[in-house]
Protein backbone atom coordinates (compact mmCIF):
# COMPACT_ATOMS: atom_id res chain seq x y z
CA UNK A 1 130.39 13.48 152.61
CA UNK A 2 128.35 10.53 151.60
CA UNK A 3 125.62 8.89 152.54
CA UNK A 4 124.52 5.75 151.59
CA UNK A 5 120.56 6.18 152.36
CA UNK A 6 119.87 8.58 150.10
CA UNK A 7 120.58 7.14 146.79
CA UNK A 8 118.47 7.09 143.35
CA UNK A 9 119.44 4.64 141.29
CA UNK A 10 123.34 4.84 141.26
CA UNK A 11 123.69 8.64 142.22
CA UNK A 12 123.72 9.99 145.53
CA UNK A 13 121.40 12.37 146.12
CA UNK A 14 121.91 13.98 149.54
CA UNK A 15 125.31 15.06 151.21
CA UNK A 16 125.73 14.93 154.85
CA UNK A 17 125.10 17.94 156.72
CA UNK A 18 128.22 18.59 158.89
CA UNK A 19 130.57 18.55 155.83
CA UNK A 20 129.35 20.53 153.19
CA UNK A 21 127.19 24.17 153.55
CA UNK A 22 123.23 23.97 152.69
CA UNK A 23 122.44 26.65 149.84
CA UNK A 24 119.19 25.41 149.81
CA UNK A 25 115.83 24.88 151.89
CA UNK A 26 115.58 21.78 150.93
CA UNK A 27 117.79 18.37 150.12
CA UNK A 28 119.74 19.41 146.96
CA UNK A 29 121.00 16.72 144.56
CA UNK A 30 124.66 16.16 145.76
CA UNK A 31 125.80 16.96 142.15
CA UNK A 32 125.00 20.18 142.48
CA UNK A 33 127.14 21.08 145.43
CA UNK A 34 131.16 22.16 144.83
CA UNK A 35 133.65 19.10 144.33
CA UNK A 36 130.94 16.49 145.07
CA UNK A 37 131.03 13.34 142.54
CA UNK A 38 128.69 10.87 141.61
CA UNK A 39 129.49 7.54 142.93
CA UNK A 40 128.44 4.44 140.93
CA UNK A 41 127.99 1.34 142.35
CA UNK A 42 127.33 -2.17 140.72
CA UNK A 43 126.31 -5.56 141.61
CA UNK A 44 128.85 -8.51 141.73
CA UNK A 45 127.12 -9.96 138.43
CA UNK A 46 127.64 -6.82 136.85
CA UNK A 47 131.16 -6.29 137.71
CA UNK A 48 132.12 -10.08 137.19
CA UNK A 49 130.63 -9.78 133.40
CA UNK A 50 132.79 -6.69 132.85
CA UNK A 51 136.05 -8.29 133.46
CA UNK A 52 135.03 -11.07 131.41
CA UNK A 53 132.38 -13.44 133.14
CA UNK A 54 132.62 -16.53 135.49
CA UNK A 55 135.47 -17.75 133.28
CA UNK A 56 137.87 -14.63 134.69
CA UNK A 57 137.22 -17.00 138.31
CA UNK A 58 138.42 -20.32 136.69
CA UNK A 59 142.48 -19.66 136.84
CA UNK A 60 142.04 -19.18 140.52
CA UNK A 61 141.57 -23.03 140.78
CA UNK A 62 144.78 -23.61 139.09
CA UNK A 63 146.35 -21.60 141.91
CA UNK A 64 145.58 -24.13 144.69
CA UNK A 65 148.61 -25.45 145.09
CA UNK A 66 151.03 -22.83 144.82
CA UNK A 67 152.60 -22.32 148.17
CA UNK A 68 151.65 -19.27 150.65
CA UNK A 69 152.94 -17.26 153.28
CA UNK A 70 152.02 -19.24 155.81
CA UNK A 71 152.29 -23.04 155.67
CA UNK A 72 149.42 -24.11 156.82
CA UNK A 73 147.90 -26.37 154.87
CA UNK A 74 144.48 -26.16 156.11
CA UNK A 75 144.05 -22.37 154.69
CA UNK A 76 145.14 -24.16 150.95
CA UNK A 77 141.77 -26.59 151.53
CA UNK A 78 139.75 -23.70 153.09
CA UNK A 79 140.49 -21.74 149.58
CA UNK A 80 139.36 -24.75 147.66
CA UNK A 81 135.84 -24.66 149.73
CA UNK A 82 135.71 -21.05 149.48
CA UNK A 83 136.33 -20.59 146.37
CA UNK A 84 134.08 -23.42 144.52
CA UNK A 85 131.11 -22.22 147.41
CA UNK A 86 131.08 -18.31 145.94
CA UNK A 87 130.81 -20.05 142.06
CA UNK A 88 127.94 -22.11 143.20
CA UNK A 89 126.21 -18.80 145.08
CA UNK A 90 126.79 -17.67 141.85
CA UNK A 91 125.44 -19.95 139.82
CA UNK A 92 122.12 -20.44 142.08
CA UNK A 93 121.61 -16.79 142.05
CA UNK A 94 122.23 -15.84 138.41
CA UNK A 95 120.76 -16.98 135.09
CA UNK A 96 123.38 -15.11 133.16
CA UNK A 97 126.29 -16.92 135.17
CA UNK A 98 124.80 -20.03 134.43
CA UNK A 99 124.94 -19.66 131.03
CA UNK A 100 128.22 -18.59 130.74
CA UNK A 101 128.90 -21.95 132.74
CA UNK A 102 126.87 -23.87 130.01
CA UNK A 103 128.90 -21.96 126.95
CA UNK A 104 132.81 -22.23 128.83
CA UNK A 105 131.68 -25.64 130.17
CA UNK A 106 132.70 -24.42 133.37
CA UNK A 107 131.69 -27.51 135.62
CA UNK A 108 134.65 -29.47 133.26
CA UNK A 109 137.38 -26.72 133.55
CA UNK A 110 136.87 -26.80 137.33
CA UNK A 111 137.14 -30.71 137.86
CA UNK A 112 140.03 -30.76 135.52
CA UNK A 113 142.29 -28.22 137.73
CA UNK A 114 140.96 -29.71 140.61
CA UNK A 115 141.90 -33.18 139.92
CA UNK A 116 145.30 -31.85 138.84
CA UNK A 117 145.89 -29.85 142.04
CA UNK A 118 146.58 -32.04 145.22
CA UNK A 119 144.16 -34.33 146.60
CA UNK A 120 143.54 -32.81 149.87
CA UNK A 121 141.70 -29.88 147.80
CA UNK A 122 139.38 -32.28 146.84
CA UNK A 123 137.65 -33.66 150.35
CA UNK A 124 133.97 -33.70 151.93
CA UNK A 125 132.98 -30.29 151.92
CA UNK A 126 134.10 -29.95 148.26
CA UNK A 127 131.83 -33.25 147.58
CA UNK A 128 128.59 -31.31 149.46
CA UNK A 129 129.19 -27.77 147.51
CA UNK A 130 128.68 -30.09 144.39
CA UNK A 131 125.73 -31.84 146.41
CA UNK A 132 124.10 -28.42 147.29
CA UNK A 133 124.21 -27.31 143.71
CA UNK A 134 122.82 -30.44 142.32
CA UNK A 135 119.91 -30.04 144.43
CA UNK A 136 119.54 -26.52 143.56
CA UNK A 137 119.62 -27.32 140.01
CA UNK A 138 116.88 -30.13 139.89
CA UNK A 139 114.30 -28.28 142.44
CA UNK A 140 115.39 -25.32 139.62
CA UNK A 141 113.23 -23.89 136.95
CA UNK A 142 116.00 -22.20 134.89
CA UNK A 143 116.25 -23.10 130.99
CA UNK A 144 120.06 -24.36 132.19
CA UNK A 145 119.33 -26.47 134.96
CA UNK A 146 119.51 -29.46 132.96
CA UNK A 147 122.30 -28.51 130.76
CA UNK A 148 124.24 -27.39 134.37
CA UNK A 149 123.38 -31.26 135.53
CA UNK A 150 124.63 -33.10 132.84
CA UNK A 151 128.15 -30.93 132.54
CA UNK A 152 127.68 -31.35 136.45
CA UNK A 153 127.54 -34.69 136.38
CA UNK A 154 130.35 -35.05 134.20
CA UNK A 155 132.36 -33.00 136.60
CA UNK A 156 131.31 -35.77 139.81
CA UNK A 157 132.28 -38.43 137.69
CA UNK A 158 135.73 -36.85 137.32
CA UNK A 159 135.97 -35.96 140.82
CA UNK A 160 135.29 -39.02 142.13
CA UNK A 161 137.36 -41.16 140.29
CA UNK A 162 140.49 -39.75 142.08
């Protein structure tokens, strides 16, 4: 059985006690007990650069206006939100991310699809994601923060001219 304290690194290193027989005095490295397997885990930055980066995100926009299960059309402006709040996180929390936004010029992909998709996808919560991120990016350090502002800007200008 695992357990999710006792970890170095990526490996598990202790197996819970009720599950599995103790050979040993002491805490044995799980991998050396019968039919126990390492699990690796990985960060969201990590995982999102091995299926291809930020970019792999961008499609998701284009699916905004496809119809759902359930009609409501609140849950089809809720995704919009959502889904242009976790890229921002992102951004603001990765340096990598943000350069793969500067290279795929990710800010003009996103207005693009947006300003093809319906115009209820586009409203004020959209407007102060883009807001929050702007002021992330000038109070910013990063070597990107000013190439993120201008494509950013570029992507308001877009946006608002709906």
């Amino acid at each position: 059985m695992y357990n999710p304290v006792a970890t170095d690194g990526q490996l598990c290193l202790q197996s819970a006690t009720k599950g599995n027989v103790s050979y040993f005095v002491h805490s044995p490295h799980a991998l050396m007990l019968k039919d126990v397997k390492a699990v690796e885990t990985y960060s969201i930055y990590s995982t999102l650069n091995s299926v291809g980066g930020i970019q792999t995100l961008f499609p998701l926009f284009a699916q905004l206006n496809l119809p759902h299960l359930d009609d409501d059309n609140k849950s089809n402006i809720k995704i919009c939100v959502d889904l242009l709040n976790f890229v921002c996180d992102l951004i603001e929390a990765s340096h990598t991310v943000q350069h793969h936004m500067i290279q795929n010029r990710g800010f003009l992909v996103i207005s693009h699809i947006i300003q093809l998709s319906a115009a209820d996808n586009l409203n004020l919560e959209v407007l102060n994601s883009f807001l929050k991120l702007t002021k992330f990016l000038v109070t910013c350090s990063s070597i990107n923060s000013d190439l993120l502002l201008k494509q950013g800007g570029l992507e308001r200008h877009e946006c608002t001219n709906l």
